[in-house]
C-alpha atoms as a PDB file:
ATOM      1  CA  UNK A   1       8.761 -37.045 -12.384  1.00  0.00           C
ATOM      2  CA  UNK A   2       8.824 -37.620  -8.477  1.00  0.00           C
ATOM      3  CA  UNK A   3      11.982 -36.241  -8.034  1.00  0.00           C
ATOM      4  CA  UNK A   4      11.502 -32.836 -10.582  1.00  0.00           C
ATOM      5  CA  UNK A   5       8.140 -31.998  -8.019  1.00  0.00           C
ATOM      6  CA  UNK A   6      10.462 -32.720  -4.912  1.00  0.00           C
ATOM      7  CA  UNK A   7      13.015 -30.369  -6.477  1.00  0.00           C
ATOM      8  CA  UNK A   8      10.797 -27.904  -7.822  1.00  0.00           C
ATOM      9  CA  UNK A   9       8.842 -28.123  -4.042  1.00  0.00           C
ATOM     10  CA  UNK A  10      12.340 -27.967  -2.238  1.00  0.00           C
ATOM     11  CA  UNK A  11      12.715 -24.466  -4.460  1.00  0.00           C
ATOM     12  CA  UNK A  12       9.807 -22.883  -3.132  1.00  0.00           C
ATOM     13  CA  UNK A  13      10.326 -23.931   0.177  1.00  0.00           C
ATOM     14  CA  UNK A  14      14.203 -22.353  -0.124  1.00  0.00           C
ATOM     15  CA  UNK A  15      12.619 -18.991  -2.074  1.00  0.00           C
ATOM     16  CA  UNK A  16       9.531 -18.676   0.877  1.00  0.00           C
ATOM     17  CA  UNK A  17      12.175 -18.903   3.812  1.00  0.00           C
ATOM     18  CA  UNK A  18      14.872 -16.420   2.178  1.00  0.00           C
ATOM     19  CA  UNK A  19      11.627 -13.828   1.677  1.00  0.00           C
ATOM     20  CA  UNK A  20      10.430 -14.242   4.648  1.00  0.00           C
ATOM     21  CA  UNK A  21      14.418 -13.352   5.973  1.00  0.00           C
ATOM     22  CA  UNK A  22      14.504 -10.970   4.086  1.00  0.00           C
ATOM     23  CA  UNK A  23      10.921  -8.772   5.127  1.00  0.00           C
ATOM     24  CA  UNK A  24      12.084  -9.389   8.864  1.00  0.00           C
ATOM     25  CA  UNK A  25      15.729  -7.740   8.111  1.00  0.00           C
ATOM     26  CA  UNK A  26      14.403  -5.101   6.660  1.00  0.00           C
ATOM     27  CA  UNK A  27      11.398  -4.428   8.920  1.00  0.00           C
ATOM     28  CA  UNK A  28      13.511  -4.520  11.962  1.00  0.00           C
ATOM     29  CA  UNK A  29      17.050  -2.771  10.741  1.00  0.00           C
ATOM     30  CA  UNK A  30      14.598  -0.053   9.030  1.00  0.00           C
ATOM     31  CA  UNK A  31      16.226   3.190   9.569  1.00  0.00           C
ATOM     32  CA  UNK A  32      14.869   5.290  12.584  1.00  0.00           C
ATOM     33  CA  UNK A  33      15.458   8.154  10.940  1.00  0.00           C
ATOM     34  CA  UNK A  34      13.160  11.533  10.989  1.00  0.00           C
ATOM     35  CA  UNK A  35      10.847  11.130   7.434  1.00  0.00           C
ATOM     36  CA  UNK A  36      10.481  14.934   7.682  1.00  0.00           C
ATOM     37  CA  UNK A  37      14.622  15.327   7.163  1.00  0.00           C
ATOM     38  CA  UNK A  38      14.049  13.576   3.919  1.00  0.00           C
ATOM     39  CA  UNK A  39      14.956  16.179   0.767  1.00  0.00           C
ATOM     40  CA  UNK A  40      12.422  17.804  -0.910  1.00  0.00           C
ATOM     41  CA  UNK A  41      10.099  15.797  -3.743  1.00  0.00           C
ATOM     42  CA  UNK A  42       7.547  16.685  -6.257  1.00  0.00           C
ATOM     43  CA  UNK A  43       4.794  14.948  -4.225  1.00  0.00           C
ATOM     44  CA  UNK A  44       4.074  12.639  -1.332  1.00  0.00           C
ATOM     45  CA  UNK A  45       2.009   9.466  -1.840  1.00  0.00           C
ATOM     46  CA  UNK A  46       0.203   7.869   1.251  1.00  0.00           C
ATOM     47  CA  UNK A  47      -0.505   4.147  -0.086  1.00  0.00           C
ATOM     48  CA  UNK A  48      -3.898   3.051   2.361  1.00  0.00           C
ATOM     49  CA  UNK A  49      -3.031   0.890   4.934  1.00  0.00           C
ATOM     50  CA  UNK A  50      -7.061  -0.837   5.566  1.00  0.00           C
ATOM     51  CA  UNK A  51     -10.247   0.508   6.563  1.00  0.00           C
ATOM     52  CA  UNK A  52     -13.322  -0.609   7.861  1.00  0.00           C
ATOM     53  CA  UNK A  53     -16.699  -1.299   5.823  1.00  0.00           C
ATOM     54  CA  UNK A  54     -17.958   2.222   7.222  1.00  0.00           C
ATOM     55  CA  UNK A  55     -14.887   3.979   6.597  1.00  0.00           C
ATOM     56  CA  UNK A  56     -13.050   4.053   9.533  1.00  0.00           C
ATOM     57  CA  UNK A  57      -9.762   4.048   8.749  1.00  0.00           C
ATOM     58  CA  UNK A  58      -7.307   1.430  10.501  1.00  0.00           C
ATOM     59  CA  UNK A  59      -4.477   2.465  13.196  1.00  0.00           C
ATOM     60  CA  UNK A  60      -2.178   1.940  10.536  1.00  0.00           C
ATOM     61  CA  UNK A  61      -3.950   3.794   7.939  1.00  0.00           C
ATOM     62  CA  UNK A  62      -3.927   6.947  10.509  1.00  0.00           C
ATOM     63  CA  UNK A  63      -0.222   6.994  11.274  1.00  0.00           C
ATOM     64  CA  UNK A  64       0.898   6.882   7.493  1.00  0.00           C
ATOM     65  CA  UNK A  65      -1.559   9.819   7.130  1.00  0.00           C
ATOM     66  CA  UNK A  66      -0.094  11.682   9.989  1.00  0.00           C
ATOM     67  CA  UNK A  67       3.280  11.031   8.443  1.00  0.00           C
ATOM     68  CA  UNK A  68       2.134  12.484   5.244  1.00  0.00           C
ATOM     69  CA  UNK A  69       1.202  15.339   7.189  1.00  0.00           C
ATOM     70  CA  UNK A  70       4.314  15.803   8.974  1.00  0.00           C
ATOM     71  CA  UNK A  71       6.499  15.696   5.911  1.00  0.00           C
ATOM     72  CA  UNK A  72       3.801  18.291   3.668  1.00  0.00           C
ATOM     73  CA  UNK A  73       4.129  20.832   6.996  1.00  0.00           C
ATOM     74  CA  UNK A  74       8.190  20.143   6.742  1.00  0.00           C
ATOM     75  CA  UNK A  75       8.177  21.619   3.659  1.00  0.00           C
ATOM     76  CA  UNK A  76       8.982  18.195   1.483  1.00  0.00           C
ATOM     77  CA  UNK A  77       6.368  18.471  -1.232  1.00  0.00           C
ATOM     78  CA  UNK A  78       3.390  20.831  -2.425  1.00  0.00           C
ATOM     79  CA  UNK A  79       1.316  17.673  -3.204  1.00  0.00           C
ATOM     80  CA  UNK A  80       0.190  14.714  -1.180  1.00  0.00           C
ATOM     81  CA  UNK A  81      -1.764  11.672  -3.154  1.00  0.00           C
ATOM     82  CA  UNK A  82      -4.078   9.154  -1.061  1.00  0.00           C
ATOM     83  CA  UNK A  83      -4.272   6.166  -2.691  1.00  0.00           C
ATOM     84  CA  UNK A  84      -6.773   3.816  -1.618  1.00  0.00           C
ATOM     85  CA  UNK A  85     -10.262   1.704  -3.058  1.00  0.00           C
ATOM     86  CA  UNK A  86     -13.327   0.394  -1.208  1.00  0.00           C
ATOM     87  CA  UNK A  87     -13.854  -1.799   1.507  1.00  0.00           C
ATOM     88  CA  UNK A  88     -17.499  -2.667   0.458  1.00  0.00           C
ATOM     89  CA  UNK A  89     -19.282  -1.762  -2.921  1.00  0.00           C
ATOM     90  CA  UNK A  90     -21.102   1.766  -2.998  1.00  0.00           C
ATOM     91  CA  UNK A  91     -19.100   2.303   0.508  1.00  0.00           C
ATOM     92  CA  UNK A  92     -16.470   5.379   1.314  1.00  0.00           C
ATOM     93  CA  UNK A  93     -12.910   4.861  -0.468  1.00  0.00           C
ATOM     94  CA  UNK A  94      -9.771   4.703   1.562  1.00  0.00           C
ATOM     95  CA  UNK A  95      -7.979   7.755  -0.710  1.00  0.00           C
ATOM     96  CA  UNK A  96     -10.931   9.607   0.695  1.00  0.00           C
ATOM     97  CA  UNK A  97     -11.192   8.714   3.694  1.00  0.00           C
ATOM     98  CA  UNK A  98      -7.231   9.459   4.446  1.00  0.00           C
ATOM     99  CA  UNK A  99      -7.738  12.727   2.525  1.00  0.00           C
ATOM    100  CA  UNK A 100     -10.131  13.939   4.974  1.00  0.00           C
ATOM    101  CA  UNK A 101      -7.975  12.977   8.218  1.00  0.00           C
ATOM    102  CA  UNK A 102      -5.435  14.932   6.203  1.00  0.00           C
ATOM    103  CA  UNK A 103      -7.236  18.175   6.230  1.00  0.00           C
ATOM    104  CA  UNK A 104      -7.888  17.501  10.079  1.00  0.00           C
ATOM    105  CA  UNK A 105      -3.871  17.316  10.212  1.00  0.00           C
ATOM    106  CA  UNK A 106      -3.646  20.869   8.991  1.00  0.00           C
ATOM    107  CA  UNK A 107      -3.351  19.739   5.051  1.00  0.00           C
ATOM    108  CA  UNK A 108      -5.469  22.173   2.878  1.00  0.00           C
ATOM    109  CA  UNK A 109      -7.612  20.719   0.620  1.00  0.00           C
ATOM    110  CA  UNK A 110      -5.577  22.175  -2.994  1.00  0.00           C
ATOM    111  CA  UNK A 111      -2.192  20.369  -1.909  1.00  0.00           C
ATOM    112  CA  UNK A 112      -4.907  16.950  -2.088  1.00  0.00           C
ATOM    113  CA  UNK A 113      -5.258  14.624  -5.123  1.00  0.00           C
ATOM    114  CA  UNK A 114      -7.496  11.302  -4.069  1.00  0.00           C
ATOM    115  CA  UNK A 115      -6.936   8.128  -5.741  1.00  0.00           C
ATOM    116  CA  UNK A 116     -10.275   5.713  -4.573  1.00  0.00           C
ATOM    117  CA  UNK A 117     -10.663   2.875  -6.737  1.00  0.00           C
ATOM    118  CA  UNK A 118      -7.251   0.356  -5.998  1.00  0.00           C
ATOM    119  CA  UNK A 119      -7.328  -2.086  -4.385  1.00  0.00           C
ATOM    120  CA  UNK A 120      -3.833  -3.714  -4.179  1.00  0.00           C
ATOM    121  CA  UNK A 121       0.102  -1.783  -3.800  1.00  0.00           C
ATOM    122  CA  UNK A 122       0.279  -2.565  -7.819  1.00  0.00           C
ATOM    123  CA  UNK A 123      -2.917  -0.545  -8.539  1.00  0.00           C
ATOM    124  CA  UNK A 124      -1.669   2.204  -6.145  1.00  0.00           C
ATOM    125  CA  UNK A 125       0.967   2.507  -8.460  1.00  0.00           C
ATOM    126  CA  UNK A 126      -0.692   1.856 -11.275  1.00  0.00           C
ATOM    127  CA  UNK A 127      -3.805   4.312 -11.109  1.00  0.00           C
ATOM    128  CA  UNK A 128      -1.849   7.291  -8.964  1.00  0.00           C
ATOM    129  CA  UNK A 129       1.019   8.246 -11.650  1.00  0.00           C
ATOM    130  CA  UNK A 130      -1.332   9.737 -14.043  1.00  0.00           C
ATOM    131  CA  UNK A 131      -2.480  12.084 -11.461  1.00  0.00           C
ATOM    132  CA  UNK A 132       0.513  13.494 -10.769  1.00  0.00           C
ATOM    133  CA  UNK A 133       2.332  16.219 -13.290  1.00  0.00           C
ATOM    134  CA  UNK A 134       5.900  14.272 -12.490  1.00  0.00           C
ATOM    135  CA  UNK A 135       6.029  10.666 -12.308  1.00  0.00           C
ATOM    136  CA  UNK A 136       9.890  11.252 -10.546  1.00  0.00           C
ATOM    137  CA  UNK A 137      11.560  12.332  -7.120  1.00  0.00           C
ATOM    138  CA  UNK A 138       8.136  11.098  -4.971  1.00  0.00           C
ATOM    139  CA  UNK A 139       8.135  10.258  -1.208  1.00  0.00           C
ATOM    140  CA  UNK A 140       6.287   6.752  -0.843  1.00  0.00           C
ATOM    141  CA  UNK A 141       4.433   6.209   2.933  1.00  0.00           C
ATOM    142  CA  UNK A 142       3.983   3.194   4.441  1.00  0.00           C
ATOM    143  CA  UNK A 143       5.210   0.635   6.969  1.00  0.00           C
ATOM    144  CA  UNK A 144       8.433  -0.119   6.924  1.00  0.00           C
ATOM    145  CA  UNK A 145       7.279  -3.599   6.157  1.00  0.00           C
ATOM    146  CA  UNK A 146       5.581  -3.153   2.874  1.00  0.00           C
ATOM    147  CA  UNK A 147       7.441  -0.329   1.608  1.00  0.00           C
ATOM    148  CA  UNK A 148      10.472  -2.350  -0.389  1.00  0.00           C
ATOM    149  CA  UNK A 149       7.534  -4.074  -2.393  1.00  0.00           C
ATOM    150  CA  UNK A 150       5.484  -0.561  -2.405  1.00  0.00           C
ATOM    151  CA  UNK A 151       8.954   1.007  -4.358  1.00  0.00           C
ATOM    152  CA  UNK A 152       9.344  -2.457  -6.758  1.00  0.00           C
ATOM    153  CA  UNK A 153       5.181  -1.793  -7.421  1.00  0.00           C
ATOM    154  CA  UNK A 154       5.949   1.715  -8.175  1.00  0.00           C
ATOM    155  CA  UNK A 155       9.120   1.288 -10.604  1.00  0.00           C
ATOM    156  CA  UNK A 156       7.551  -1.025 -12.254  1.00  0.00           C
ATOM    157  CA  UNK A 157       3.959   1.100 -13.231  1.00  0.00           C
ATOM    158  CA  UNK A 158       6.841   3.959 -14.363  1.00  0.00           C
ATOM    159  CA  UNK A 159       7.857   6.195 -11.494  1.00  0.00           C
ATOM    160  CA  UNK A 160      11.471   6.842 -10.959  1.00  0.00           C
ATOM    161  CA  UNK A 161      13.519   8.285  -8.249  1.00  0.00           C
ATOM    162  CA  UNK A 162      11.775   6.917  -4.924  1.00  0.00           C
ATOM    163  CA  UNK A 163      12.277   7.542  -1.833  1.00  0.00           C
ATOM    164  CA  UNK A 164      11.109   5.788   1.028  1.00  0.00           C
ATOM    165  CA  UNK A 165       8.885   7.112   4.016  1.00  0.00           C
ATOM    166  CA  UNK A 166       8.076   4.525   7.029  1.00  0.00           C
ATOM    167  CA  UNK A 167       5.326   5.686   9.707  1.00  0.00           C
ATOM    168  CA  UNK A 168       6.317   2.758  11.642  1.00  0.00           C
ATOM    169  CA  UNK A 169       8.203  -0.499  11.015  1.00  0.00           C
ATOM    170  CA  UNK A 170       5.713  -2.893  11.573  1.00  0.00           C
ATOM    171  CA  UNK A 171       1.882  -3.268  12.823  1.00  0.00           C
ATOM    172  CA  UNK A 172       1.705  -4.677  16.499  1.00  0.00           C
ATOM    173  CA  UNK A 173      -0.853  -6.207  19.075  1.00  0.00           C
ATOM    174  CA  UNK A 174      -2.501  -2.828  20.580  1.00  0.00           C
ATOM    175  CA  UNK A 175      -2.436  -4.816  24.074  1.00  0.00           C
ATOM    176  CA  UNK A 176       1.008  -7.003  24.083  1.00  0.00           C
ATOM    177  CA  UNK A 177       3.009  -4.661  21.420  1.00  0.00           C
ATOM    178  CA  UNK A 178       4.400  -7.516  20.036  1.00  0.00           C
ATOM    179  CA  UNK A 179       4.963  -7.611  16.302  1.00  0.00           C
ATOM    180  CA  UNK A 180       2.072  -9.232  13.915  1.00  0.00           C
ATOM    181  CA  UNK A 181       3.886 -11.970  12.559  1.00  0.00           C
ATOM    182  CA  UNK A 182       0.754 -13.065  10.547  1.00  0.00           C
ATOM    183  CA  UNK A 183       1.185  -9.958   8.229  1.00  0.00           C
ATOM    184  CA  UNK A 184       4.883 -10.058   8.093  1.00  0.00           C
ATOM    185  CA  UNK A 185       4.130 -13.899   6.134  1.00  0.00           C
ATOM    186  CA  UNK A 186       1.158 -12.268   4.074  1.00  0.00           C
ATOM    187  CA  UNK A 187       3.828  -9.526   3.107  1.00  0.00           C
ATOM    188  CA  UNK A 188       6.541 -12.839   2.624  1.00  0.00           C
ATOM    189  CA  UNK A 189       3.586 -14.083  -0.330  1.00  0.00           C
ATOM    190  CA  UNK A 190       2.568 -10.872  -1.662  1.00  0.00           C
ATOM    191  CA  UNK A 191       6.123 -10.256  -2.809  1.00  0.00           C
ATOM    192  CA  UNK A 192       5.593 -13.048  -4.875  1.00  0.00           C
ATOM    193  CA  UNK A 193       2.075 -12.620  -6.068  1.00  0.00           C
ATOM    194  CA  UNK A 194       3.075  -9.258  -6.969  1.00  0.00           C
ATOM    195  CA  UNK A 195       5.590 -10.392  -9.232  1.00  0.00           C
ATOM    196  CA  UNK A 196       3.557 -12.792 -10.994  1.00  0.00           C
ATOM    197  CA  UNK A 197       0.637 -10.600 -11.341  1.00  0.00           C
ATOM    198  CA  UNK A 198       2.903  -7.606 -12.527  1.00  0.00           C
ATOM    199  CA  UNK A 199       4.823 -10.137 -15.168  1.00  0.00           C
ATOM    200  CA  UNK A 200       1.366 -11.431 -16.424  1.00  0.00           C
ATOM    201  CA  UNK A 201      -0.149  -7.987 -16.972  1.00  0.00           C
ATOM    202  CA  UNK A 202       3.112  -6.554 -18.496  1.00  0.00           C
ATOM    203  CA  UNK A 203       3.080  -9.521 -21.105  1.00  0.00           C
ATOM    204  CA  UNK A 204      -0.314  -9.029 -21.844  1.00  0.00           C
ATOM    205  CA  UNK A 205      -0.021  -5.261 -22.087  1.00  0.00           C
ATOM    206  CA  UNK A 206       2.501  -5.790 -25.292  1.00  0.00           C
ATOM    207  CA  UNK A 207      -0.817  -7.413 -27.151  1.00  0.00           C
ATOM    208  CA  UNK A 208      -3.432  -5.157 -25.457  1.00  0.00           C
ATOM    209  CA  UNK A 209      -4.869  -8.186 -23.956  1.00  0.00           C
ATOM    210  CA  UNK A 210      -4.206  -6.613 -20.002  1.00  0.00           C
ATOM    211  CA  UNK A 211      -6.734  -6.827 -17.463  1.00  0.00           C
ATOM    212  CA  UNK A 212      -6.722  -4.155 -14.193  1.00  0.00           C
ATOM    213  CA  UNK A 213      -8.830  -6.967 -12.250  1.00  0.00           C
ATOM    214  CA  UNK A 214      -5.828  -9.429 -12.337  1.00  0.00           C
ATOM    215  CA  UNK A 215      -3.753  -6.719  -9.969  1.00  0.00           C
ATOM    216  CA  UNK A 216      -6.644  -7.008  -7.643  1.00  0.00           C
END
C-alpha cells in the first residue's frame, strides 16, 4: 500500500514538473509576431485578465483589450466578445468593464457582445459560444501564458478553428520587470484543474446531472 502512494506521489511530482516545463517553454519561445498580421476571423474574443472590486480593470486586463482593439481596427473581425464575471456580488463585470475601455480604443459599440457572468477560462468558453453566430475561425486574446489552456478550454465547450492572440507573454513586477513566477505555477495547476473539472462536467452532462458552479 506504501509503495502504490509513493508511486502514485512520485507521478504527480513527474506530471507537476513536466507542466510546469512546459508553461515556461511556451511562455518564453511565444512567437513575437504582430497579432494584427493574423488572417481574418469571424470574431475576436478578449478572455478577462482580473479586475478590482470597483471595476478597475488590471494592467493585464488593459493590454489584452488594447490588443483586441488593434486587431478589430486591422481589419481581422467585425465582432469582438469580452468575456469576463464579477469581482464582488452586485459589483461591475469584467466583460463590461473591458467593453467600455474598448469603445475608448476607438471600438464602436455594435461590433461589442459582453459576456459578464464567468468566472473561470472554462466558463469563458463555455457561456461566450452561444453568443456568437459561428462557433469557428475565432481569434482568442490573452497572455501568452494562459492562452494554450484558453484554446484546450475553448475546443472542448465546441469552438473549432482557433487561433491564438498574445498581448504579452507573461505578467511582470511593474518595478523589477521580472517575470511573476507565482502565476506561471498557478497556470502549472490550473491546467490540471481544468481538466478534471472539464472531464467531471462532460460525464455528468451525458445524464443531465452537470453543474456550471463546478467550472468555477
Amino acid at each position: 500500500m506504501i509503495r502504490r502512494i509513493t508511486k502514485l506521489a512520485q507521478w504527480f511530482a513527474a506530471a507537476g514538473l513536466f507542466t510546469f516545463l512546459a508553461v515556461l517553454c511556451w511562455t518564453f519561445l511565444w512567437p513575437d509576431n504582430d497579432p494584427a498580421e493574423l488572417p481574418a476571423a469571424n470574431a475576436i474574443i478578449c478572455l478577462g485578465g482580473g479586475m478590482s472590486a470597483d471595476g478597475s480593470l488590471h494592467a493585464p486586463t488593459q493590454k489584452r483589450v488594447e490588443t483586441c482593439a488593434r486587431l478589430y481596427h486591422a481589419g481581422r473581425a467585425p465582432l469582438v466578445v469580452f468575456t469576463g464575471g464579477r469581482a464582488i456580488p452586485g459589483g461591475p463585470s469584467a466583460g463590461a468593464q473591458m467593453a467600455h475601455l474598448a469603445q475608448q480604443f476607438g471600438v464602436p459599440p455594435d461590433a461589442i457582445l459582453i459576456e459578464p457572468e464567468s468566472q473561470s477560462t472554462l466558463q469563458n468558453a463555455l457561456y461566450s459560444l452561444p453568443l456568437l453566430p459561428l462557433s469557428e475561425n475565432l481569434i482568442l486574446v490573452s497572455e501568452a501564458f494562459h492562452l494554450p489552456r484558453s484554446w484546450a478550454s475553448f475546443r472542448w465547450a465546441g469552438a473549432r478553428r482557433l487561433q491564438l492572440a498574445a498581448s504579452e507573454n507573461v505578467r511582470r513586477d511593474p518595478e523589477t520587470r521580472w517575470p511573476s513566477f507565482s502565476i506561471l505555477l498557478r497556470e502549472t495547476a490550473a491546467v490540471w484543474f481544468n481538466l478534471f473539472r472539464a472531464a467531471a462536467w462532460s460525464a455528468a452532462s451525458t445524464v443531465d446531472l452537470q453543474n456550471d458552479d463546478w467550472l468555477h
